[in-house]
Protein backbone atom coordinates (compact mmCIF):
# COMPACT_ATOMS: atom_id res chain seq x y z
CA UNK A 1 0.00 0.00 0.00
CA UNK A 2 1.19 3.45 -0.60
CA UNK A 3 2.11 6.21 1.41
CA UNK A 4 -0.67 9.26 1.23
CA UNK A 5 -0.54 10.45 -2.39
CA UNK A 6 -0.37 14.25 -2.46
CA UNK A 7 -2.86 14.92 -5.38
CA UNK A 8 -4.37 17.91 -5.67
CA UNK A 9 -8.44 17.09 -4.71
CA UNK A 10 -11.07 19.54 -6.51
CA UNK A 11 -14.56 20.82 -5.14
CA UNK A 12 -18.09 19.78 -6.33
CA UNK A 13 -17.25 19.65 -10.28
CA UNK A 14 -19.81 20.66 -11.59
CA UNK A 15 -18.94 18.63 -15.16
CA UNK A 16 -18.94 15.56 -13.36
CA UNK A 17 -22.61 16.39 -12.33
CA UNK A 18 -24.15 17.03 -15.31
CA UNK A 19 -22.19 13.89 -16.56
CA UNK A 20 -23.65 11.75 -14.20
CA UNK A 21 -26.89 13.46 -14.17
CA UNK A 22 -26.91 12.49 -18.14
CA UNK A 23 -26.15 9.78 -18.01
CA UNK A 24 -28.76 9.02 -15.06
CA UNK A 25 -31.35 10.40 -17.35
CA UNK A 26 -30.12 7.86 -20.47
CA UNK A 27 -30.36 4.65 -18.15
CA UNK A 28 -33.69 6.16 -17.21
CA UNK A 29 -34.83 6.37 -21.06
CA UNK A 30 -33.52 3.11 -22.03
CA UNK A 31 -34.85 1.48 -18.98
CA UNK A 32 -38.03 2.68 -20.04
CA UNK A 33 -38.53 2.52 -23.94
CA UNK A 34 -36.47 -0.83 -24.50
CA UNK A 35 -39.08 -3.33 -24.02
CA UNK A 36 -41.49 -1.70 -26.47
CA UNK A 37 -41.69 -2.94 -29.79
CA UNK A 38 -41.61 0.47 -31.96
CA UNK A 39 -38.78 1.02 -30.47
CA UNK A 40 -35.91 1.54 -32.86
CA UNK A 41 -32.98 -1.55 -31.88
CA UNK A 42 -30.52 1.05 -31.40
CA UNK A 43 -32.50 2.14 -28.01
CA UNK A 44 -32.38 -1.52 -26.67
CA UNK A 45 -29.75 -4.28 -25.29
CA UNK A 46 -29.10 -6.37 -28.73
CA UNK A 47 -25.63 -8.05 -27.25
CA UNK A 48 -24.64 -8.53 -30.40
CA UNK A 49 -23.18 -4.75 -30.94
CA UNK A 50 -23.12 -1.63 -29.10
CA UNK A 51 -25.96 0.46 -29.23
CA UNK A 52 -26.41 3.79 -27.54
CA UNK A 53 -28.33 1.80 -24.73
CA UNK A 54 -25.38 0.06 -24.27
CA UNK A 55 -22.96 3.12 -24.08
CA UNK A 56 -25.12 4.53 -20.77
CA UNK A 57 -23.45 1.81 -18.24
CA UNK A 58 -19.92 2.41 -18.77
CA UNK A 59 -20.53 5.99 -18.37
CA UNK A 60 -22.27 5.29 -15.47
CA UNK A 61 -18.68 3.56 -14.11
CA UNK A 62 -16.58 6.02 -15.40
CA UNK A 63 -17.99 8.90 -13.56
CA UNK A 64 -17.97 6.75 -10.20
CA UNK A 65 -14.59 6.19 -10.96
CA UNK A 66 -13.49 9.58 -11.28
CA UNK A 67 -15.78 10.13 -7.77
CA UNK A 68 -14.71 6.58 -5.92
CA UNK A 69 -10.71 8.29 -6.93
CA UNK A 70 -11.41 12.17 -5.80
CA UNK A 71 -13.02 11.01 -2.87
CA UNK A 72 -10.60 8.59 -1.29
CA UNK A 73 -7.84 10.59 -1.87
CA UNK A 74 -9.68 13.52 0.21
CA UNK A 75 -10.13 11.36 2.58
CA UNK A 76 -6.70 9.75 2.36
CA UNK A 77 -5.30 13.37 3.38
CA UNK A 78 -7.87 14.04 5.81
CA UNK A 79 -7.31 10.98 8.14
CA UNK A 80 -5.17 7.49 8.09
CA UNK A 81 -5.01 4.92 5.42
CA UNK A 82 -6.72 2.24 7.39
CA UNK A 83 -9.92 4.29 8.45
CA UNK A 84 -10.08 5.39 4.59
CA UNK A 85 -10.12 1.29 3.61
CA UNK A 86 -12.49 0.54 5.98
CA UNK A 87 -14.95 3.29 4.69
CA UNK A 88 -14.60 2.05 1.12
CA UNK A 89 -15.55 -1.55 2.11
CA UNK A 90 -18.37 -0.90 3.70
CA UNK A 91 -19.27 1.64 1.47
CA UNK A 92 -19.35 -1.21 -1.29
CA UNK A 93 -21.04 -4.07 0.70
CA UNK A 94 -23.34 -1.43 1.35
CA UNK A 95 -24.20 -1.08 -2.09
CA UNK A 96 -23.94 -5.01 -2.97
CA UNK A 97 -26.71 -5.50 0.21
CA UNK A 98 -29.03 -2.32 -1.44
CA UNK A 99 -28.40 -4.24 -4.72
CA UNK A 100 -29.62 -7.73 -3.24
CA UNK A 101 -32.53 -6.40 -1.86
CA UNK A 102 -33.74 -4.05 -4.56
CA UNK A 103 -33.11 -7.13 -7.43
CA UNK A 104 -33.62 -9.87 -5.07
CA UNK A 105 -32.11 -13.61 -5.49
CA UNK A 106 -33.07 -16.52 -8.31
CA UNK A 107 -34.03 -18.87 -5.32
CA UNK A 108 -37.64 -19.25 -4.91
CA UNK A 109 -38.04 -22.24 -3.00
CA UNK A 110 -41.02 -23.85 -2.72
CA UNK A 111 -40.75 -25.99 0.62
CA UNK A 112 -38.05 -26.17 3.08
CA UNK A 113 -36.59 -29.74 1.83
CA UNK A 114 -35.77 -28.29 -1.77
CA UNK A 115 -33.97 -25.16 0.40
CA UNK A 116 -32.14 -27.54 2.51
CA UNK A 117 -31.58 -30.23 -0.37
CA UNK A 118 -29.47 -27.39 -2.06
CA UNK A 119 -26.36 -27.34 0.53
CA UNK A 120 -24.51 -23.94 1.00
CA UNK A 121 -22.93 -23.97 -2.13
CA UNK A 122 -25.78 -25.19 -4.43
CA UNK A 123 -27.94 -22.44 -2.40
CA UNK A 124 -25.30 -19.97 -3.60
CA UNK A 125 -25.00 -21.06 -6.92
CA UNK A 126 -28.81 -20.79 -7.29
CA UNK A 127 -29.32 -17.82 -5.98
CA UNK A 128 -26.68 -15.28 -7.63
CA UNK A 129 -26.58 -16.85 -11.04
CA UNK A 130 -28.99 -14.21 -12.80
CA UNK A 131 -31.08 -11.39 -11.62
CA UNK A 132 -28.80 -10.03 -8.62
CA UNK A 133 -26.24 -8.91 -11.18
CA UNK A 134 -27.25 -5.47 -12.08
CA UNK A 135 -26.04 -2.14 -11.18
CA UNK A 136 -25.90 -1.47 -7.53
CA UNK A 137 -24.48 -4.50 -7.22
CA UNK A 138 -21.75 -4.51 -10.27
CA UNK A 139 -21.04 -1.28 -8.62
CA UNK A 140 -20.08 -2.45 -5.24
CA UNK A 141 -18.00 -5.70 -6.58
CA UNK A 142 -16.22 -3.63 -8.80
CA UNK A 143 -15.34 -0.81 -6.15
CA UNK A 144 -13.81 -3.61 -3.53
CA UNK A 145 -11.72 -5.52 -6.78
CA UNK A 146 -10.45 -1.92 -7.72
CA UNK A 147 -9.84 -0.66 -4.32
CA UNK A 148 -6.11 -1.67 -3.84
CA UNK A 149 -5.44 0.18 -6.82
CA UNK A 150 -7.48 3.53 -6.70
CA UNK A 151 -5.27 5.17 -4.67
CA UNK A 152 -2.29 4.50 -6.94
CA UNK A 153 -0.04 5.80 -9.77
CA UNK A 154 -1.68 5.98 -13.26
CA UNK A 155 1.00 3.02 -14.28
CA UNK A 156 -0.79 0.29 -12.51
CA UNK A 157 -4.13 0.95 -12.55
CA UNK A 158 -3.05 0.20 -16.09
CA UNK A 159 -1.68 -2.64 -15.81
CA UNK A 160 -4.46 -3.53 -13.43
CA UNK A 161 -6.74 -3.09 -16.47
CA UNK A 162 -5.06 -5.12 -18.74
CA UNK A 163 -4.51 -7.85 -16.48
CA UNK A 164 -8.35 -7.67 -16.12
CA UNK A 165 -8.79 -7.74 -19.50
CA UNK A 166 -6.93 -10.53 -20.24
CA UNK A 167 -8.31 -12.36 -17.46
CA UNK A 168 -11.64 -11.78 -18.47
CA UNK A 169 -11.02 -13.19 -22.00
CA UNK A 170 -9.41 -16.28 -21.28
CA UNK A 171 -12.24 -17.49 -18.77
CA UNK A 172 -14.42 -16.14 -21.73
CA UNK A 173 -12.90 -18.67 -23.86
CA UNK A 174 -12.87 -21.37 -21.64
CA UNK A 175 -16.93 -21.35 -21.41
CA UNK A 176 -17.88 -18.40 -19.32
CA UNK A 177 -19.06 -16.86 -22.97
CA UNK A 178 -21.53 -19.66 -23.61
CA UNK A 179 -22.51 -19.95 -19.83
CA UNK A 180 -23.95 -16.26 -19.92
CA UNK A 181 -25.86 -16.43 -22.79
CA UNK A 182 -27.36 -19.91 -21.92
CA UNK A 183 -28.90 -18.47 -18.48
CA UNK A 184 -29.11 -14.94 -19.96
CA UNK A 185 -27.28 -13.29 -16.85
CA UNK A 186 -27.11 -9.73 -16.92
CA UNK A 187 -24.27 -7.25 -18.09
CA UNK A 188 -21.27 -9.63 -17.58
CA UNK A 189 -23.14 -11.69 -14.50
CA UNK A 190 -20.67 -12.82 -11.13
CA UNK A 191 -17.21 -11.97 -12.72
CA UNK A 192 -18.45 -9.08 -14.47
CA UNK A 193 -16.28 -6.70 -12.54
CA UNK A 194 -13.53 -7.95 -14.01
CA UNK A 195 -14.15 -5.71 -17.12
CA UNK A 196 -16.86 -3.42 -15.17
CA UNK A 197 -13.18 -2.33 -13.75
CA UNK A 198 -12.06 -0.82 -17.35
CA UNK A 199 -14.31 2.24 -17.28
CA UNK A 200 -14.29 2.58 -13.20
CA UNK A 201 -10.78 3.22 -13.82
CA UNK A 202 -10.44 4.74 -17.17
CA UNK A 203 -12.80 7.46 -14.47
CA UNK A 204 -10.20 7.75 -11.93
CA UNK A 205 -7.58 8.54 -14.62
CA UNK A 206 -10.24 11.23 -15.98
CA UNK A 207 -9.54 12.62 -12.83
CA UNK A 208 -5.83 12.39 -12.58
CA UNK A 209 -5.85 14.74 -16.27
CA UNK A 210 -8.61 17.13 -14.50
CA UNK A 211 -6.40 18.01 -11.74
CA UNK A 212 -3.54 17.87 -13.59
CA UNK A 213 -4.87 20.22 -16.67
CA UNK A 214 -7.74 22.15 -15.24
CA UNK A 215 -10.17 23.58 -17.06
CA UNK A 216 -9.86 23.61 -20.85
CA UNK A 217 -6.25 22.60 -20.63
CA UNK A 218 -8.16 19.03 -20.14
CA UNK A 219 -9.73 18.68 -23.28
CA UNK A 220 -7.04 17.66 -25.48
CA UNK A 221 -5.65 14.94 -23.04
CA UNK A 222 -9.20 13.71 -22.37
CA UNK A 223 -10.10 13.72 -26.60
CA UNK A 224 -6.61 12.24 -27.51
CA UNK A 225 -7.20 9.49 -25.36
CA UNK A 226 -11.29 9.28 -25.46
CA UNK A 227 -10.45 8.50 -29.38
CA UNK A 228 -7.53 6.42 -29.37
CA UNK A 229 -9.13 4.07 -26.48
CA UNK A 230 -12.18 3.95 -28.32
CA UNK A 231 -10.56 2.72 -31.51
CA UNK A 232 -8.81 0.30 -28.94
CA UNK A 233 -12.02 -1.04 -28.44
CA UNK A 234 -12.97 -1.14 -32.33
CA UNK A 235 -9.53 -3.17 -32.95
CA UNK A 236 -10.48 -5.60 -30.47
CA UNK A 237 -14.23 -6.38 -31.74
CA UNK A 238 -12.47 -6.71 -35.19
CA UNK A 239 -10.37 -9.66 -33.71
CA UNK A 240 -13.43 -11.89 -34.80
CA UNK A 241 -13.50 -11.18 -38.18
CA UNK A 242 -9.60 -12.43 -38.38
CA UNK A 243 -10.64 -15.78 -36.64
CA UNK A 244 -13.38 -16.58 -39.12
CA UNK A 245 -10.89 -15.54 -41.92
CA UNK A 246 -8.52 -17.79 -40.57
CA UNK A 247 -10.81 -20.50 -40.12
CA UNK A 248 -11.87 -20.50 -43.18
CA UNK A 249 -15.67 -19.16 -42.60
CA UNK A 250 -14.91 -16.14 -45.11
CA UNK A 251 -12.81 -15.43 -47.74
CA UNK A 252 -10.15 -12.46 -47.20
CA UNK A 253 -11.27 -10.05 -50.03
CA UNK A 254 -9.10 -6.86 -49.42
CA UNK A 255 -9.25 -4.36 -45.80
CA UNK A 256 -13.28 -4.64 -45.51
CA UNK A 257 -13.02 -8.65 -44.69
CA UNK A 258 -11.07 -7.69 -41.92
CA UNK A 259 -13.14 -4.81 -40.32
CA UNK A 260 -16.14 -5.53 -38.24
CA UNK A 261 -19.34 -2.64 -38.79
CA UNK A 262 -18.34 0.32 -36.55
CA UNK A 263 -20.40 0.35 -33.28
CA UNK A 264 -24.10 1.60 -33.30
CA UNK A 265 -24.22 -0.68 -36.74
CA UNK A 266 -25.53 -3.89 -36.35
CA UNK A 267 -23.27 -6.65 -37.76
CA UNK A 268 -23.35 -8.55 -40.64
CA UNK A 269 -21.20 -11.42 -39.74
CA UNK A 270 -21.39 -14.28 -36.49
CA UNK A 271 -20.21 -12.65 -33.61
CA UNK A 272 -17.97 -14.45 -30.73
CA UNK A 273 -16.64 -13.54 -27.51
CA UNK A 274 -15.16 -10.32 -29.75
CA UNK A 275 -18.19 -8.73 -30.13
CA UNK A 276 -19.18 -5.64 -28.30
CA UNK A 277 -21.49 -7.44 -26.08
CA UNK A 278 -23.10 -5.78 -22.47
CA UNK A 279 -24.38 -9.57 -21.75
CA UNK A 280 -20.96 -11.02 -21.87
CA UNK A 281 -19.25 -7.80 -20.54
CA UNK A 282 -16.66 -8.36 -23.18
CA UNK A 283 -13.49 -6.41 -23.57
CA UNK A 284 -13.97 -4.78 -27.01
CA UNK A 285 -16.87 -3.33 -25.29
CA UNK A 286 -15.37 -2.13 -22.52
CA UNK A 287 -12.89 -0.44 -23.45
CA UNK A 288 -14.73 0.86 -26.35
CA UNK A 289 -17.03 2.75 -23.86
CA UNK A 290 -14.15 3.89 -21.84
CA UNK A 291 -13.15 5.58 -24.80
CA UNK A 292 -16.71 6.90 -25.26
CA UNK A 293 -17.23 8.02 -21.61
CA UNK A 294 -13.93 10.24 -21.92
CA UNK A 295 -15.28 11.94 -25.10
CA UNK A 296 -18.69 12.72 -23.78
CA UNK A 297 -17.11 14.01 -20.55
CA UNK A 298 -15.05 16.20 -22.19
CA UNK A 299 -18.14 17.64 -23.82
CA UNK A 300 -19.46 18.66 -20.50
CA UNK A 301 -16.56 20.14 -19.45
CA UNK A 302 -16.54 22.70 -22.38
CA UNK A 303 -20.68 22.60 -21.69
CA UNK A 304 -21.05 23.11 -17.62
CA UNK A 305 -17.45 24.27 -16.65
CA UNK A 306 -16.11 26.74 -19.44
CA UNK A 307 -19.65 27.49 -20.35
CA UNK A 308 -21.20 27.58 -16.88
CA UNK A 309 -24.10 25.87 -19.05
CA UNK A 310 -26.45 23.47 -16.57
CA UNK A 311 -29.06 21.60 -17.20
CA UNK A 312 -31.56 21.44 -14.31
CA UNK A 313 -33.04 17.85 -14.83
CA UNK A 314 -28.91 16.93 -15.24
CA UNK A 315 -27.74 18.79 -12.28
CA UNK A 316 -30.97 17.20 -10.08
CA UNK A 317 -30.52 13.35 -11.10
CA UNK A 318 -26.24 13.60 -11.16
CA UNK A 319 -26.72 15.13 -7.32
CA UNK A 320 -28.69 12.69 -6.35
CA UNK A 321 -28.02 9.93 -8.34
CA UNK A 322 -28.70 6.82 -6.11
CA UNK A 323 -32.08 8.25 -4.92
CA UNK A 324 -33.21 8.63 -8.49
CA UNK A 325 -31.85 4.90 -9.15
CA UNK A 326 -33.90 3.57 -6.24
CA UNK A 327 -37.39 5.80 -7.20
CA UNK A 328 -37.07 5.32 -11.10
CA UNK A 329 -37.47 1.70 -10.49
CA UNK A 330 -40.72 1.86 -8.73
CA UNK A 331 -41.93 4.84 -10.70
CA UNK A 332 -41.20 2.74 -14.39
CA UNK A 333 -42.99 -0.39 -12.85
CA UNK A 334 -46.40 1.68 -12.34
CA UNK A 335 -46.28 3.56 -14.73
CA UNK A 336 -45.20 1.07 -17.35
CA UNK A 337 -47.52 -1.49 -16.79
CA UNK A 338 -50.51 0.91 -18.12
CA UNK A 339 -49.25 0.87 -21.69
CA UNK A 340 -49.23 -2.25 -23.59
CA UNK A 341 -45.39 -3.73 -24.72
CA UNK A 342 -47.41 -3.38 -28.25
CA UNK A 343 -48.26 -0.03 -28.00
CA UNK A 344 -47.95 2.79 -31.27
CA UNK A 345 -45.25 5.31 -30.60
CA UNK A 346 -47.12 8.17 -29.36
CA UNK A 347 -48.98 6.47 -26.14
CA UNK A 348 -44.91 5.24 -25.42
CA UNK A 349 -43.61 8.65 -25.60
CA UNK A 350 -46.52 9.55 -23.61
CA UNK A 351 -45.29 7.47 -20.93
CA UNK A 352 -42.09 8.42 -21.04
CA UNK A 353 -42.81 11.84 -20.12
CA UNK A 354 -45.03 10.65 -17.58
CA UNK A 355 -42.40 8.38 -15.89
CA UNK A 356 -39.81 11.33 -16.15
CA UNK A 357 -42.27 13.73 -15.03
CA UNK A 358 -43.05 11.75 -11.47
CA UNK A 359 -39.14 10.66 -11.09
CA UNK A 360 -38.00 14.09 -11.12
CA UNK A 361 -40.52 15.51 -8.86
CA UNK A 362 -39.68 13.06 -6.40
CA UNK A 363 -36.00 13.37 -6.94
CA UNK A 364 -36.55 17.53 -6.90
CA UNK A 365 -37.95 17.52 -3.87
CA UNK A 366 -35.41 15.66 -2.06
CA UNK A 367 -33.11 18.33 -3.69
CA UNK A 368 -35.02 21.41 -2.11
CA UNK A 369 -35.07 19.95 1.07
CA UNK A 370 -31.33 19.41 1.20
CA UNK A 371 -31.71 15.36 1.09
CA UNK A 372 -28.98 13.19 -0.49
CA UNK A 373 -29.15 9.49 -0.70
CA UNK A 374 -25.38 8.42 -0.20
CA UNK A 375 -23.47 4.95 1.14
């Protein structure tokens, strides 16, 4: 572990805000509109490229690792390394228990024999194989594997990535690919950190250039590598297209029968572990929207902190971003159940303003009265 890292440790940034608050806002539209027929494909989860739905959950880990990274090295100057451990732990099993309760487990047993029947680790296998793994809960696994790295220099928490990343691949390869798609386990299921860790820390190294370049200074760094990581991403995805020319499944017929479609296309071609996939969590994907998240960031810098530009319904839902989580839910339950999954565009769109409407009330009102949902 290393000694207290002298890093220079901003006030509320108000980029990172509208960021968050954004991105909030996009998991809340997605949420919404994807199970809806007339819903355009590039709006939903398709696992077989990314869409813009898919492009909302890195950014939701990049700007919680640019937070998890500002905040614990406050803290780290503010009081001893130990206490500063101990809050991030429990921080993070406080967000896997939220998750577990919120989500709930697969188990539903019907008598006490079948519970009992199951032994601890069938009960375990049973129960987290599916519907636990979700945000809140990707979120707190991901901040305990990254933690004995957040603190440190930008060197390893690269090579922490990339040892990720490879990890990640090979037990993709061994089966884990097939495994997640067979019980349809969401965005990278139990070792989904593993690559959930690429844009958590591709956020604290957001924040290494933003104290290190403030203000507009920022923007090339963050562009240079936003685009360079994101073609990263491309390169990898395009790895498939070299397997199936080398086994034979297409013919090499100049650079094209190389190249993958770009993301937000859908593809033409069989798609493998390679693929820009949010079930699988896979690498291409990952880093791809690390890439993306340090673009669209740099946006709102130029936006909300050269600009002074905010966006209310941003600046409410970034604030607050866990309340919103937990209310959305329950709000997009009731109000989604009144329109049909069949429905024409217009009573959809209806609904969406209807859900957004009640969410941000709620969240608003926690605002005015000074009330922030935190772990």
């Amino acid at each position: 572990m290393s000694a207290k890292p002298q890093v220079p440790v901003a006030s509320r940034i108000a980029s990172l805000d509208q960021f968050r608050g954004y991105t909030v806002a996009g998991m809340f539209l997605v949420n919404f509109i994807g199970g809806y027929a007339v819903i355009h494909e590039f709006f939903k989860h398709n696992n077989t490229y990314c869409s813009y739905a898919d492009t909302i959950m890195p950014q939701f880990f990049f700007a919680v690792g640019f937070a998890y990274r500002l905040t614990f090295l406050r803290r780290l100057q503010q009081q001893d390394t130990w206490t500063t451990w101990r809050q991030a732990i429990w921080r993070n099993l406080g967000l896997i228990l939220l998750g577990l309760v919120v989500y709930g487990l697969d188990l539903h047993p019907q008598s006490w024999r079948e519970l009992t029947d199951l032994g601890p680790l069938g009960f375990i296998a049973a129960a987290f194989k599916d519907h636990p793994w979700q945000a809140l809960v990707h979120i707190g696994v991901t901040g305990l594997w990254v933690l004995p790295v957040i603190s440190r220099g930008a060197s390893i928490r690269l090579t922490f990535m990339i040892a990720c990343a490879v990890l990640h691949t090979v037990i993709l390869h061994l089966g884990y690919h097939d495994w997640v798609f067979r019980v349809h386990t969401s965005d990278g299921g139990p070792l989904g950190f593993l690559t959930w860790s690429i844009p958590t820390l591709a956020g604290s190294l957001a924040y290494d250039i933003m104290t290190a370049h403030p203000g507009r200074q920022a923007l090339k760094p963050l562009l240079f590598w936003g685009f360079l990581v994101m073609l990263a991403g491309y390169a990898l995805s395009c790895i498939t297209t070299v397997r199936q020319v080398a086994g034979g499944q297409i013919q090499s017929g100049g650079l094209t029968a190389w190249l993958v479609e770009p993301p937000f296309i859908p593809p033409s071609r069989p798609t493998d572990l390679w693929t820009m996939c949010q079930r699988s969590g896979s690498v291409s994907y990952l880093v791809f929207g690390a890439g993306f998240s340090l673009v669209i960031y740099a946006g709102f810098i130029v936006i909300s902190d050269m600009r002074n530009l905010q966006v209310g319904l941003f600046r409410t839902f970034g604030r607050n971003a866990l309340a919103a989580y937990l209310i959305h839910g329950v709000v997009g339950e009731t109000v989604g159940v009144l329109i049909p999954r069949d429905a024409p565009l217009i009573p959809v769109l209806i609904g969406l303003l209807l859900f957004f409407t009640i969410t941000y009330l709620f969240v608003r009102n926690l605002e005015k009265n000074n009330i922030f949902l935190r772990l």
